[in-house]
Protein backbone atom coordinates (compact mmCIF):
# COMPACT_ATOMS: atom_id res chain seq x y z
CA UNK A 1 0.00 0.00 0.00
CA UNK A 2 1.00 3.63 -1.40
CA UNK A 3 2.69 5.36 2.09
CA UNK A 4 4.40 8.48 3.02
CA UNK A 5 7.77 9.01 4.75
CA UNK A 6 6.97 10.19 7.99
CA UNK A 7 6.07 9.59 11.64
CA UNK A 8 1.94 10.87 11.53
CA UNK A 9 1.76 13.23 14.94
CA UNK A 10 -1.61 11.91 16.12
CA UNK A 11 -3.70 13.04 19.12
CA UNK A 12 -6.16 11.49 21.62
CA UNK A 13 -9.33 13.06 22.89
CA UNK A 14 -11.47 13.99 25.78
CA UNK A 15 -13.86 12.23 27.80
CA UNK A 16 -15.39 14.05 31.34
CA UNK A 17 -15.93 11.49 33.58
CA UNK A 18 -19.39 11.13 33.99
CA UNK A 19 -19.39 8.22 32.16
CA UNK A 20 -17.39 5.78 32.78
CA UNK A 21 -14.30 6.69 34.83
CA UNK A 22 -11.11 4.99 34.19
CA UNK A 23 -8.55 3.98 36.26
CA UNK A 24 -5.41 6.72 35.85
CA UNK A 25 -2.81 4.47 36.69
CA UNK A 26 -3.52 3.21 33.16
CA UNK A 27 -2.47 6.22 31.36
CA UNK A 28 0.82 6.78 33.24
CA UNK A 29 3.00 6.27 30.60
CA UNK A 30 1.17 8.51 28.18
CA UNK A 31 0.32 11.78 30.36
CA UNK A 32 2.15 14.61 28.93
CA UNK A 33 3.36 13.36 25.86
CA UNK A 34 2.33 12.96 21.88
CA UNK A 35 1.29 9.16 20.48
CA UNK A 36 3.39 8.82 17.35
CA UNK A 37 2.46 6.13 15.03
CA UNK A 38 5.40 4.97 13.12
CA UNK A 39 4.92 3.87 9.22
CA UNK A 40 6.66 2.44 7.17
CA UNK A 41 9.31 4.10 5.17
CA UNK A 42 10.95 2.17 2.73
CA UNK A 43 9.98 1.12 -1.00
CA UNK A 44 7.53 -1.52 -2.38
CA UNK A 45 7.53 -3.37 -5.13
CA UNK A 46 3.94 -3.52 -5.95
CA UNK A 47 0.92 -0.73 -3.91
CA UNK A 48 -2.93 -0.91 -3.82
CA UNK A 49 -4.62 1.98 -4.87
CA UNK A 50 -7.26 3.67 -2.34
CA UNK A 51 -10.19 2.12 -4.08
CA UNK A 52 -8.45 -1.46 -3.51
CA UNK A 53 -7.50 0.13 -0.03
CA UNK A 54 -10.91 1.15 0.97
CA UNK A 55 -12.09 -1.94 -0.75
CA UNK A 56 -11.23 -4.14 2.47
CA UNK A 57 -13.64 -2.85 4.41
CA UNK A 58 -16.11 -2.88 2.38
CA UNK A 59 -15.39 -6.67 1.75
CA UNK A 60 -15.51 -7.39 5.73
CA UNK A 61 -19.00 -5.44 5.75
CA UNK A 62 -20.62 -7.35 3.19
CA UNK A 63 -19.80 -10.21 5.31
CA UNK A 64 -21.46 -9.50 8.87
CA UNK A 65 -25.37 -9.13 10.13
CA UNK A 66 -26.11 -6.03 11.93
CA UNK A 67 -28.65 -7.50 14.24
CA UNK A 68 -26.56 -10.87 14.98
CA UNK A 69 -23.03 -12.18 15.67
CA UNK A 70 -20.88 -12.88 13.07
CA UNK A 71 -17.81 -12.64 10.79
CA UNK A 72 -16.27 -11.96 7.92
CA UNK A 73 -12.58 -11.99 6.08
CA UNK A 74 -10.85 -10.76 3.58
CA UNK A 75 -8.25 -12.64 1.20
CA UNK A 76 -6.94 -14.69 4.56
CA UNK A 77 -5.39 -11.41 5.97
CA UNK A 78 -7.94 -9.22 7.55
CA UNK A 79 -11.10 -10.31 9.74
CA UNK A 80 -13.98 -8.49 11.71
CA UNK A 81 -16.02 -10.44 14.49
CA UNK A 82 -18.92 -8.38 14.76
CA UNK A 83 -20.58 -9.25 18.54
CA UNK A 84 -23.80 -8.35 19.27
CA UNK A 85 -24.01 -10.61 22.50
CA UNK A 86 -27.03 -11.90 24.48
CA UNK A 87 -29.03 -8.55 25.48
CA UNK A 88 -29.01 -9.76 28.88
CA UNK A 89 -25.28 -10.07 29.07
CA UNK A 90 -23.38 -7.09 30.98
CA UNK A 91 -21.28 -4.77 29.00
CA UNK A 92 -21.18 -2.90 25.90
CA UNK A 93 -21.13 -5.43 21.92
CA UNK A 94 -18.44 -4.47 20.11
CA UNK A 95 -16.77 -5.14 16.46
CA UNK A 96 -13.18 -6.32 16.45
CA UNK A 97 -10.76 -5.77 13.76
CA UNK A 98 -7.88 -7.91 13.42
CA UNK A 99 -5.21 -7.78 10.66
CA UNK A 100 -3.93 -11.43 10.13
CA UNK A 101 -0.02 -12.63 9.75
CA UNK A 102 -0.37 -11.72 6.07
CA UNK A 103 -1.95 -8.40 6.31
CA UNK A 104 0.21 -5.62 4.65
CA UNK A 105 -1.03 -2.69 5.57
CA UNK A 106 1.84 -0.88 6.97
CA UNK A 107 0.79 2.65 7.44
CA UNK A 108 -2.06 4.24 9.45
CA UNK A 109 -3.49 6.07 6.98
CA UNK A 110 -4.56 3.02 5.44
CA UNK A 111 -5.59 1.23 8.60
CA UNK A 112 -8.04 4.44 9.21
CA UNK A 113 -9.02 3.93 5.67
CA UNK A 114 -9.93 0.04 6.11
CA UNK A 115 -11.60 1.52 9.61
CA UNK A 116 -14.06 4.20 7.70
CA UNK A 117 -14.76 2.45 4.71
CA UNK A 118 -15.94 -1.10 6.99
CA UNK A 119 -18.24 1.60 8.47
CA UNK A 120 -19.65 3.56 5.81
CA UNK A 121 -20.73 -0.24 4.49
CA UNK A 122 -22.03 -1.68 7.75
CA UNK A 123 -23.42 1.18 9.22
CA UNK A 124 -24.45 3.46 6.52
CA UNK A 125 -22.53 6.57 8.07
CA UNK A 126 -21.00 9.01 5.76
CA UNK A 127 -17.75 9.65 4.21
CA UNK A 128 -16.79 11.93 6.57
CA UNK A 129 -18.54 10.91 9.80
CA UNK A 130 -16.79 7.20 9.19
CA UNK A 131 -13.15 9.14 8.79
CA UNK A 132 -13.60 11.43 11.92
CA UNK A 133 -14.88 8.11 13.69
CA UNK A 134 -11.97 6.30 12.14
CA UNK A 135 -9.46 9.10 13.79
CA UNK A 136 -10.79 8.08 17.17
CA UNK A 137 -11.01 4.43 17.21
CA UNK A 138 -7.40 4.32 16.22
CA UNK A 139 -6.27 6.12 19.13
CA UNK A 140 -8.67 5.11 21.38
CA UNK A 141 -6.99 1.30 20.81
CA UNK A 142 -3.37 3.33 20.36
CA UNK A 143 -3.88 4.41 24.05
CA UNK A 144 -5.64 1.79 25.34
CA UNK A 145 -3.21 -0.81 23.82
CA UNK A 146 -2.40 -3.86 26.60
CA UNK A 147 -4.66 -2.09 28.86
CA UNK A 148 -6.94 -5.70 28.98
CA UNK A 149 -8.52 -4.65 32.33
CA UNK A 150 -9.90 -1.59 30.87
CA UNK A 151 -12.23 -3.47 28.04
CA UNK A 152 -13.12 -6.51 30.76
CA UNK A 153 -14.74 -3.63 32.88
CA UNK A 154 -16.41 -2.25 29.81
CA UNK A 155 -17.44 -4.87 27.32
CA UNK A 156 -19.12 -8.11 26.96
CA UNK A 157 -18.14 -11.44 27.99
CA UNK A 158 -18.72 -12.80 24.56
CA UNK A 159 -16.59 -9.44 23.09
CA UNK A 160 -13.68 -10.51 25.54
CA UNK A 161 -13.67 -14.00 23.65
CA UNK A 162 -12.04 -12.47 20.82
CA UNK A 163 -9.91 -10.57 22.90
CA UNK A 164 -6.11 -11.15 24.49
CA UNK A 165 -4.39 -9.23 26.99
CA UNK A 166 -0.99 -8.99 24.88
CA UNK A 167 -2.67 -8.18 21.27
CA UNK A 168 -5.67 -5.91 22.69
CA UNK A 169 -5.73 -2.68 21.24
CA UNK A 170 -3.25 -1.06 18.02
CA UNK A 171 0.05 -1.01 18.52
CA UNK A 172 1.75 2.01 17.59
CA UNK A 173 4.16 0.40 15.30
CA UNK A 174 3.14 -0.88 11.70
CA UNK A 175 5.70 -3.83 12.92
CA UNK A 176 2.88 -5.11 15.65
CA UNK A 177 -0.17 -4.67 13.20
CA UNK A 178 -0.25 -7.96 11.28
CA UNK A 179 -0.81 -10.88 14.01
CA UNK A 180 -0.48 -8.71 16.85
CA UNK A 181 -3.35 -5.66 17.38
CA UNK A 182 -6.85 -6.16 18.08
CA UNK A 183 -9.19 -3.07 17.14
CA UNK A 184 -12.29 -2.20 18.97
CA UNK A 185 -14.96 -0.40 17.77
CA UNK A 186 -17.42 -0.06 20.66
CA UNK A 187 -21.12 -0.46 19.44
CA UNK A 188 -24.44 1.01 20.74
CA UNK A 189 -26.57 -1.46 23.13
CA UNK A 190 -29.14 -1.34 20.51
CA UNK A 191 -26.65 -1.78 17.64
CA UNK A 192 -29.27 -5.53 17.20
CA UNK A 193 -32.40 -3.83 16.55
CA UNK A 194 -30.60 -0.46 14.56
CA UNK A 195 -32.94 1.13 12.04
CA UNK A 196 -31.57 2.75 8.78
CA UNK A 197 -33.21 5.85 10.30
CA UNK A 198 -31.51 6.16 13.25
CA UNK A 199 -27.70 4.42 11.55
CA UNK A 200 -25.46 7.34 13.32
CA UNK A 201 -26.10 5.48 16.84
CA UNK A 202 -24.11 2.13 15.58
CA UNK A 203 -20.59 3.48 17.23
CA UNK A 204 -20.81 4.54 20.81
CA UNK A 205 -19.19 8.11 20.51
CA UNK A 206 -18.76 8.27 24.12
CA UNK A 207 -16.88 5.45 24.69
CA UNK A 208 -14.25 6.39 22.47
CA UNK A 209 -13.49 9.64 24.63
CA UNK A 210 -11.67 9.50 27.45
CA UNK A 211 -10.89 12.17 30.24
CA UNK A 212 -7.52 11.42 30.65
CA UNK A 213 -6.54 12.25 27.19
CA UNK A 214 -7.21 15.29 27.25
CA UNK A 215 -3.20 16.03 28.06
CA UNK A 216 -2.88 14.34 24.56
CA UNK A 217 -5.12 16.16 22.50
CA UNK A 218 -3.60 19.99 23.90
CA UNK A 219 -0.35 18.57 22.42
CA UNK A 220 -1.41 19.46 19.11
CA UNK A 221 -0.98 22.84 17.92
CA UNK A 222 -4.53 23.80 17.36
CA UNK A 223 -5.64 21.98 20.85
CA UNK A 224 -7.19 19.69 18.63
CA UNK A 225 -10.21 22.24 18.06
CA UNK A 226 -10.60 21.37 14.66
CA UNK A 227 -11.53 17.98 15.35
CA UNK A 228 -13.53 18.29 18.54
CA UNK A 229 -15.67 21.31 16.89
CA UNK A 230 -16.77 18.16 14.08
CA UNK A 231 -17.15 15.40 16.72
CA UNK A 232 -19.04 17.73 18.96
CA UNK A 233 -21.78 18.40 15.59
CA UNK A 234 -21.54 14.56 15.38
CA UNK A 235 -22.43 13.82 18.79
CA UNK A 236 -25.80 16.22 18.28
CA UNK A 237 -26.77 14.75 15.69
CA UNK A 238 -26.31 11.54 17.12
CA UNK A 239 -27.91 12.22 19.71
CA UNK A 240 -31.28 14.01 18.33
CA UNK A 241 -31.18 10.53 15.99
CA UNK A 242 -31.45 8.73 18.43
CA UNK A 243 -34.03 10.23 20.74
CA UNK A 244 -36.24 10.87 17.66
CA UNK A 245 -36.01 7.06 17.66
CA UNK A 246 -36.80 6.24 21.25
CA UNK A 247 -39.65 8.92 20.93
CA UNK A 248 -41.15 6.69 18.20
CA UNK A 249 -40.66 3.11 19.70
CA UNK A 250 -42.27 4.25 22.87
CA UNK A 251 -45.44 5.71 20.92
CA UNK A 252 -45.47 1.88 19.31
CA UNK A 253 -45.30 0.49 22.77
CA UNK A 254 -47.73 2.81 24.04
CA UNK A 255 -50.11 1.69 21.39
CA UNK A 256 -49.72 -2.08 21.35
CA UNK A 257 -50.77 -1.94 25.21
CA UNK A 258 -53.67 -0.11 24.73
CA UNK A 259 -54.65 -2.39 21.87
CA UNK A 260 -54.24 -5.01 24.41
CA UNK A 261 -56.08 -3.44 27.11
CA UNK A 262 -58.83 -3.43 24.80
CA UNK A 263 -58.84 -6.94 23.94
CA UNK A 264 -58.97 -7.70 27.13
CA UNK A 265 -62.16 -5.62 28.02
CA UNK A 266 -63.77 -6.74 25.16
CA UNK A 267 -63.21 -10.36 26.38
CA UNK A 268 -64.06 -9.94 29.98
CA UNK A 269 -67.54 -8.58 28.57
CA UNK A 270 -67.66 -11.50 26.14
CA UNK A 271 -67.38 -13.77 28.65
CA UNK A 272 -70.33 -12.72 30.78
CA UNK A 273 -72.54 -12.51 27.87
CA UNK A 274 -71.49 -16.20 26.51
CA UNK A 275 -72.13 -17.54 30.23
CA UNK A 276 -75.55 -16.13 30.36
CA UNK A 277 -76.73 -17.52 26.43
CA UNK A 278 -74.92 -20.42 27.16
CA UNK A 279 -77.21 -21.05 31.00
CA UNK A 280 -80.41 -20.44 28.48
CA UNK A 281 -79.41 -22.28 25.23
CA UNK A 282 -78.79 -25.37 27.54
CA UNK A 283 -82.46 -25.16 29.49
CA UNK A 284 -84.14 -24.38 26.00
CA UNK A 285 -82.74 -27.24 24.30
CA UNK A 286 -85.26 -29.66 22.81
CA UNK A 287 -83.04 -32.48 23.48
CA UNK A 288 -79.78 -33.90 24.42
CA UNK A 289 -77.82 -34.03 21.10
CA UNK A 290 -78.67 -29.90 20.74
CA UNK A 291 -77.09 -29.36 24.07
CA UNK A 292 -73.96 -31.32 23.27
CA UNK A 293 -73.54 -28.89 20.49
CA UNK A 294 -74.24 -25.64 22.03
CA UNK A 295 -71.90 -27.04 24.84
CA UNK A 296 -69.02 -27.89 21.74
CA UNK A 297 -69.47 -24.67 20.71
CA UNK A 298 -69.03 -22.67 23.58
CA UNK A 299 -65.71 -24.82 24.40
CA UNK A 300 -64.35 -24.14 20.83
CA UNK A 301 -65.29 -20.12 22.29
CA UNK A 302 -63.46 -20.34 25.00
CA UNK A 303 -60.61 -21.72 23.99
CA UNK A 304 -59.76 -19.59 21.04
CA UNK A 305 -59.98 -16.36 23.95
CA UNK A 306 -57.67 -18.47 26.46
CA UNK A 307 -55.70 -18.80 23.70
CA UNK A 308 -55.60 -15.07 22.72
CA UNK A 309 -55.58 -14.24 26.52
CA UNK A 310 -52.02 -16.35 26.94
CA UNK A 311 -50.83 -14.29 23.77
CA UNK A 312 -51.26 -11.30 25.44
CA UNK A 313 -49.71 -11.91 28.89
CA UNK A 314 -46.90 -13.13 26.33
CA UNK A 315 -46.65 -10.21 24.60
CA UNK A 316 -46.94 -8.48 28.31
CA UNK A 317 -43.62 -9.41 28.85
CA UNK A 318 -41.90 -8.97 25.93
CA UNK A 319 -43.65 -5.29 26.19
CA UNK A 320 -42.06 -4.89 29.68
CA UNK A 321 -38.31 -6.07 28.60
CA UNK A 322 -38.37 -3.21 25.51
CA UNK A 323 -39.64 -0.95 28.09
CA UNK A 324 -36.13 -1.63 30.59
CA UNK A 325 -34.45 -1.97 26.70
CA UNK A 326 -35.45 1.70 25.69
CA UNK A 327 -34.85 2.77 29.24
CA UNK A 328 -31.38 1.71 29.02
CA UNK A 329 -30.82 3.60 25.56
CA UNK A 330 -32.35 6.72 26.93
CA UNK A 331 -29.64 6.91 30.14
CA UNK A 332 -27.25 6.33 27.39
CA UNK A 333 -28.70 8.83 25.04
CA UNK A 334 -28.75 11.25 28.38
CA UNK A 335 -25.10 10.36 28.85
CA UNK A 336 -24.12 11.37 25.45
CA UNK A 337 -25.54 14.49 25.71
CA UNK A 338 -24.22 15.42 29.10
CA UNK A 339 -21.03 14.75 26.74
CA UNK A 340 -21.59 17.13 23.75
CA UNK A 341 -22.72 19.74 25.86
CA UNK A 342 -19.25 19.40 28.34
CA UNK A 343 -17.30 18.79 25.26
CA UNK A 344 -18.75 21.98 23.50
CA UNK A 345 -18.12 23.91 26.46
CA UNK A 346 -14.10 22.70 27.08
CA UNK A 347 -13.65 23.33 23.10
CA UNK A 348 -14.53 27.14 23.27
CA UNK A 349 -12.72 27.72 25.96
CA UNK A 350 -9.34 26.06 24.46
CA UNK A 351 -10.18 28.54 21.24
CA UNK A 352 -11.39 31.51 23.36
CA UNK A 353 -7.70 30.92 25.21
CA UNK A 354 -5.92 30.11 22.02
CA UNK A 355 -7.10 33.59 20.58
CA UNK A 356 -5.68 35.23 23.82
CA UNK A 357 -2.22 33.51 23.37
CA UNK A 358 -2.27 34.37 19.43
CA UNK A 359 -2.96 38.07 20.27
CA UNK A 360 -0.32 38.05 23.29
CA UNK A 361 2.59 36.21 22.07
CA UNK A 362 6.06 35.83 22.38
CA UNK A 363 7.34 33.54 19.52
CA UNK A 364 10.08 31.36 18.95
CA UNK A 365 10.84 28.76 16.51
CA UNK A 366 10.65 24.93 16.95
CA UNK A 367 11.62 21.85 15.82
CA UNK A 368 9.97 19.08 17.36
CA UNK A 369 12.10 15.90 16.60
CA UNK A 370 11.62 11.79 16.16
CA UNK A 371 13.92 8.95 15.10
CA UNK A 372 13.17 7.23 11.81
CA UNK A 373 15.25 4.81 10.24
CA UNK A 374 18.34 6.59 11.45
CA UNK A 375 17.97 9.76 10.59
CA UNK A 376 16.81 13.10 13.56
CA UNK A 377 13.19 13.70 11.85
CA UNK A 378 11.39 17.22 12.95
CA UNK A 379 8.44 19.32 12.09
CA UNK A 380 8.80 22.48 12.24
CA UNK A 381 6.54 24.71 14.81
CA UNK A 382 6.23 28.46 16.35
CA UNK A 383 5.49 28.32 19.74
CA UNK A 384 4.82 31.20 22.51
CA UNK A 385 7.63 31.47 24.82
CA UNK A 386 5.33 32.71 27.58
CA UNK A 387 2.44 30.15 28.00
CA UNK A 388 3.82 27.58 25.79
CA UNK A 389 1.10 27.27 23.16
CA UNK A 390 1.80 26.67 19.64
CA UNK A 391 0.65 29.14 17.21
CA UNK A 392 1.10 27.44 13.67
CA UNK A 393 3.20 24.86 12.26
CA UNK A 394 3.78 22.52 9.21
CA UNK A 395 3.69 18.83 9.76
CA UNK A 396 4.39 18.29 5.63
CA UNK A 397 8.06 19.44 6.15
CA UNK A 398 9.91 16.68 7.56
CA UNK A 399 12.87 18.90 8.33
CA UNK A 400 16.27 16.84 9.20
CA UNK A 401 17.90 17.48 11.88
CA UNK A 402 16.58 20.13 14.77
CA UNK A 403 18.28 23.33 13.21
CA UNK A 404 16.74 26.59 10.89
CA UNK A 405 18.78 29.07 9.77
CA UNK A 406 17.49 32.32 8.66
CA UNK A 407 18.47 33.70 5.56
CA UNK A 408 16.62 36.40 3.76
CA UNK A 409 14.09 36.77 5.85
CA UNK A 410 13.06 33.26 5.32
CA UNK A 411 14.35 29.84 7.13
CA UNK A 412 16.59 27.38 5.59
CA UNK A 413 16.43 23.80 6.41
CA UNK A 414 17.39 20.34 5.02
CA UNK A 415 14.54 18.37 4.31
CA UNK A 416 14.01 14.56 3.67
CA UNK A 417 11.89 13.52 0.20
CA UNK A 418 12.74 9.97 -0.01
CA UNK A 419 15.34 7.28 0.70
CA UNK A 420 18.46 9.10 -0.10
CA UNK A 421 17.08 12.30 -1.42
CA UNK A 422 17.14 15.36 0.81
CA UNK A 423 16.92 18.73 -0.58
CA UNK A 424 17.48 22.53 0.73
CA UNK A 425 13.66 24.44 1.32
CA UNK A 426 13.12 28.03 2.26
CA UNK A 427 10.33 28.16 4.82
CA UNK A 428 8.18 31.62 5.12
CA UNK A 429 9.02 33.31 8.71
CA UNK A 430 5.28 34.13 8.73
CA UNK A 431 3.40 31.55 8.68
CA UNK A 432 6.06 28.18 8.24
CA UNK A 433 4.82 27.74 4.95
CA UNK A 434 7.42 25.92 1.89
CA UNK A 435 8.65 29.10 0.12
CA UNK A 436 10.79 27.46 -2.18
CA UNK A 437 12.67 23.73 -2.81
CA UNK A 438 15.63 23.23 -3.92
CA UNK A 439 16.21 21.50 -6.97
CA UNK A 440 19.79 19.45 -6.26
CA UNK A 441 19.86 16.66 -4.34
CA UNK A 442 21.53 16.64 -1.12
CA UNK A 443 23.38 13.86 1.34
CA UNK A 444 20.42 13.39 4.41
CA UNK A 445 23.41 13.74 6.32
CA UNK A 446 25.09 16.63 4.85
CA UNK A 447 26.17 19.99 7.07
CA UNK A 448 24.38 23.38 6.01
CA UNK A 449 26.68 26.16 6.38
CA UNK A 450 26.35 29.54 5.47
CA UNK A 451 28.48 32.37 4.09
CA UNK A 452 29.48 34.87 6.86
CA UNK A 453 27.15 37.42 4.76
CA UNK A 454 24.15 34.75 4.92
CA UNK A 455 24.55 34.96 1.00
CA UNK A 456 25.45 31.82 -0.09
CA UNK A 457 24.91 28.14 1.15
CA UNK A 458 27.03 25.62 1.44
CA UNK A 459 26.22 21.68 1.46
CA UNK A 460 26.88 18.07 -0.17
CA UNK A 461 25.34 17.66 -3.35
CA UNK A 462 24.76 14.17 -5.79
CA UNK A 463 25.73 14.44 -9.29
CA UNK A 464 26.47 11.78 -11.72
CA UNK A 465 27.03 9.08 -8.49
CA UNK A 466 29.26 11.17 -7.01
CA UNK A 467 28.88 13.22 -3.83
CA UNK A 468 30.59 16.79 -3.82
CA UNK A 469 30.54 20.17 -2.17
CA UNK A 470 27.92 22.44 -3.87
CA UNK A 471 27.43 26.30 -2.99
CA UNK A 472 24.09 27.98 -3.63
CA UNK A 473 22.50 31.48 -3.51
CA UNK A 474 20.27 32.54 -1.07
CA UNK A 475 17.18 31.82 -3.37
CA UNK A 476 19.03 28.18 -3.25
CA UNK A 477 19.91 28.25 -7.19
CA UNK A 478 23.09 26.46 -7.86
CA UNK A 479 26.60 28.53 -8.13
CA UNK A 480 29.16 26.02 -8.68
CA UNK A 481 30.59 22.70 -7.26
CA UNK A 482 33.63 21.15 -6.40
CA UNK A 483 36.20 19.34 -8.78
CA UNK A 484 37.21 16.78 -5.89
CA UNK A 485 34.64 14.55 -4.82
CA UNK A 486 33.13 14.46 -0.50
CA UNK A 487 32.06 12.12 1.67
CA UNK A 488 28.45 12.90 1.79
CA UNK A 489 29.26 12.59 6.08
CA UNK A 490 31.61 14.24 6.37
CA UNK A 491 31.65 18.02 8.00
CA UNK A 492 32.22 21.35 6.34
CA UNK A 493 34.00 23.79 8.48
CA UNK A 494 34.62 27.66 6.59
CA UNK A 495 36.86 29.85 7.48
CA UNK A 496 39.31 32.69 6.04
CA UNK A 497 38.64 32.07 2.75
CA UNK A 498 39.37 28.15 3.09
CA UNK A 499 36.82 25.19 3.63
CA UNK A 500 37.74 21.72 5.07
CA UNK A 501 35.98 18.96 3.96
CA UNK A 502 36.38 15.32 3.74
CA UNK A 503 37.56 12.84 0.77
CA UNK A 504 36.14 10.07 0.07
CA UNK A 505 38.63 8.07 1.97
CA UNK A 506 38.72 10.11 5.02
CA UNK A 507 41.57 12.19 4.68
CA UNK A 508 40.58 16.11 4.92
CA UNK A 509 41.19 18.42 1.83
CA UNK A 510 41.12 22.07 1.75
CA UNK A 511 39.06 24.18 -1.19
CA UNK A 512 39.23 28.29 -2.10
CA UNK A 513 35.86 29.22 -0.38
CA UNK A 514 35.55 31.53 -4.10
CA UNK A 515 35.69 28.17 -6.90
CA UNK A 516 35.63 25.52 -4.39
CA UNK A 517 39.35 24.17 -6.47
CA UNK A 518 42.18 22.78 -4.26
CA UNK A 519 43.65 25.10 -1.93
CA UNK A 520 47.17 23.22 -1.94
């Protein structure tokens, strides 16, 4: 599957914790810092395209019944177990993604992908309701992951089945996918008897927020606003769904008892007019072979109302369990809503706060920095010196290394493009934004130095199979190179006229800073 190079900064949301609290000795280890999901990075042979991508879930939906357990998989490498569960068993049903041994989906782009397309098939939600849901179930299992006490306390028996303590939840490493991560997708309690009307209640929104994570989410530079300001219009809308549907199932109730009740009466009255024809059919008869048939008759009666009598206490009972059912679904509906409304009310604070910081701030420049495949990885961000918020960044720039250097009123930085392919950008000082790439190709471990004048650049180029020392304008066209070829590792030090670099074989040569020719 088509991937990019990177490490995808990913954040976590908030639940308040009127729902259900959670123990926070389970989220030591991730207070105060970002989830990272690494990809990977290297080349394929062969990639699927998004429709073949998005294709897998819509395979594993075909293959499941809402209103039942089943399952379903896909070419021996992916498989759902969609669990409905007795609906007197404690806990919440659930569907559970696994990726088998021979799964290659490496990057979590596509495992949201698989995620939103299974439920855009199964559960009818939209394009963009199944991505934002997808966003949250993968780090919902991302910080969860392990945490097997957590989904015993929450889900059913019959759920835990398919569960294990040491594959529960998605690893944060494409590595641990295949074989090795279970995905939950927590499911409404009336995810069995789901109406197309009333699809948007399938996924338990709730249960994918957690109070803890809020720490998580204020890691990203917009607080995660963006995000929260769509889940929070997803949660109405849930909601209103949803109690537009309990409105009308409790109007059908209503109306099936009093059609009962009424059968009832009318049988109670029934029966006191049959006993009273029956006492003077059997006085008046002429004989004894008209009384045996008024007497059949009046069995054959009374029978067919016992009969309709029993159906009714029956249907009594079933009437009282959708009662506790729908009572059930409206403290969860009531629970959601308590939700949207704290949610909505945390998210305008974060922006009314972020608009204070914006207006108040003290900037400085960033680089926030990972390890990937060997090489210091950072995105470049501004941050406020004075309260610590971030004001903008660019997560597209995966800048090498953890320095910028300004240079006509710009920032110059080394940034990766592919295996062995780094070139020189200029980033706007305004609002981080790629001003300009550069079009030579540059060693991913070369030095950046600049001309005492901040004029001219200095840095290990590729030409022909070669590495050598290249010097550049501040608009990063190329100037000139050198004669002698570099190690592409080796450092660049400038000074009176004179650089030192390295040969290929190690030894250091000097070059005339002015044609970059041998200074000996």
């Amino acid at each position: 599957m088509k991937r990019s190079i990177l490490l995808l900064l990913i954040v976590g949301f908030v639940q308040l914790g009127y729902a259900q609290q959670v123990d926070r000795d389970e989220f030591a280890e991730i207070l105060g810092r970002t989830i990272n999901f690494e990809n990977y990075t290297g080349s394929y042979s062969q990639t699927d395209s998004l429709t073949q991508i998005r294709g897998i879930g819509q395979a594993l939906a075909s293959g499941i019944v809402v209103s039942r357990d089943s399952r379903a998989s896909f070419a021996a490498k992916y498989q759902v177990f969609h669990v409905v569960g007795s609906p007197d068993e404690p806990g919440k049903p659930a569907d559970v993604l696994v990726f088998l041994p021979g799964a290659g989906t490496d990057h979590i782009d596509n495992v949201r992908r698989i995620i939103a397309s299974y439920l855009s098939a199964a559960y009818k939600y939209s394009d963009g309701d199944a991505n934002l849901l997808a966003l949250f179930i993968t780090i919902y299992n991302a910080v969860h992951r392990g945490n097997f006490k957590l989904f015993e306390s929450r889900y059913k028996k019959s759920v835990l089945a398919f569960l294990s303590a040491d594959k529960v939840g998605l690893s944060l490493s494409y590595r641990d996918w295949p074989g090795k991560s279970q995905i939950v997708i927590p499911l409404s309690i009336a995810i069995g008897t789901i109406k197309d009307n009333n699809q948007l209640t399938a996924v338990t929104t709730s249960e994918l927020l957690t109070k803890e994570l809020l720490e998580t989410v204020r890691d990203r530079p917009d607080d995660g606003t963006a995000e929260r300001q769509r889940l929070v219009e997803l949660m109405e809308r849930t909601r209103e769904q949803e109690q537009r549907a309990l409105e009308a199932e409790r109007a059908k109730l209503e109306q099936e008892r009093r059609d009962a009740q009424k059968r009832e009466t009318e049988r109670a009255r029934e029966a006191i007019v049959r006993t009273d024809e029956s006492s003077k059919t059997v006085v008046q008869a002429e004989d004894q072979a008209s009384e045996t048939v008024v007497k059949t008759q009046t069995r054959t009666e009374t029978l067919a109302k016992v009969e309709q009598s029993q159906n009714d206490q029956q249907q009594s009972v079933a009437q009282k369990k959708r009662e506790e059912e729908l009572q059930a679904r409206q403290e969860q509906n009531d629970q959601l809503e308590v939700a949207t409304n704290q949610l909505r009310t945390e998210t305008a604070k974060d922006l009314q706060n972020a608009g204070s910081a914006v207006s108040e701030a003290t900037p400085v420049l960033f680089v926030q920095t990972a390890l990937v495949q060997g090489l210091v990885i950072g995105k470049v961000q501004r941050v406020n010196i004075d309260s610590g918020q971030i004001l903008a960044k660019n997560d597209s720039l995966q800048i090498i290394g953890r320095r910028l250097m300004p240079i006509g009123g710009d920032h110059l930085a080394l940034v990766l493009q592919g295996p062995g392919d780094a070139r020189l950008v200029l980033i706007a000082n305004k609002d981080l934004s790629l001003q300009k790439t550069g079009s030579a190709i540059v060693s991913p471990y070369s030095e950046i130095v600049l001309s005492p004048d901040n004029q001219e650049i200095l840095a290990v180029i590729s030409e022909n199979g070669e590495w050598y020392l290249g010097r550049f304008d501040a608009k990063l066209n190329p100037i000139m190179r050198s004669v002698i070829p570099v190690d592409p590792l080796g450092a660049i030090s400038l000074s009176s006229g004179v650089i030192v670099v390295q040969r290929k074989d190690g030894r250091p040569t000097l070059l005339q800073a002015k044609d970059l020719t041998s200074a000996r």
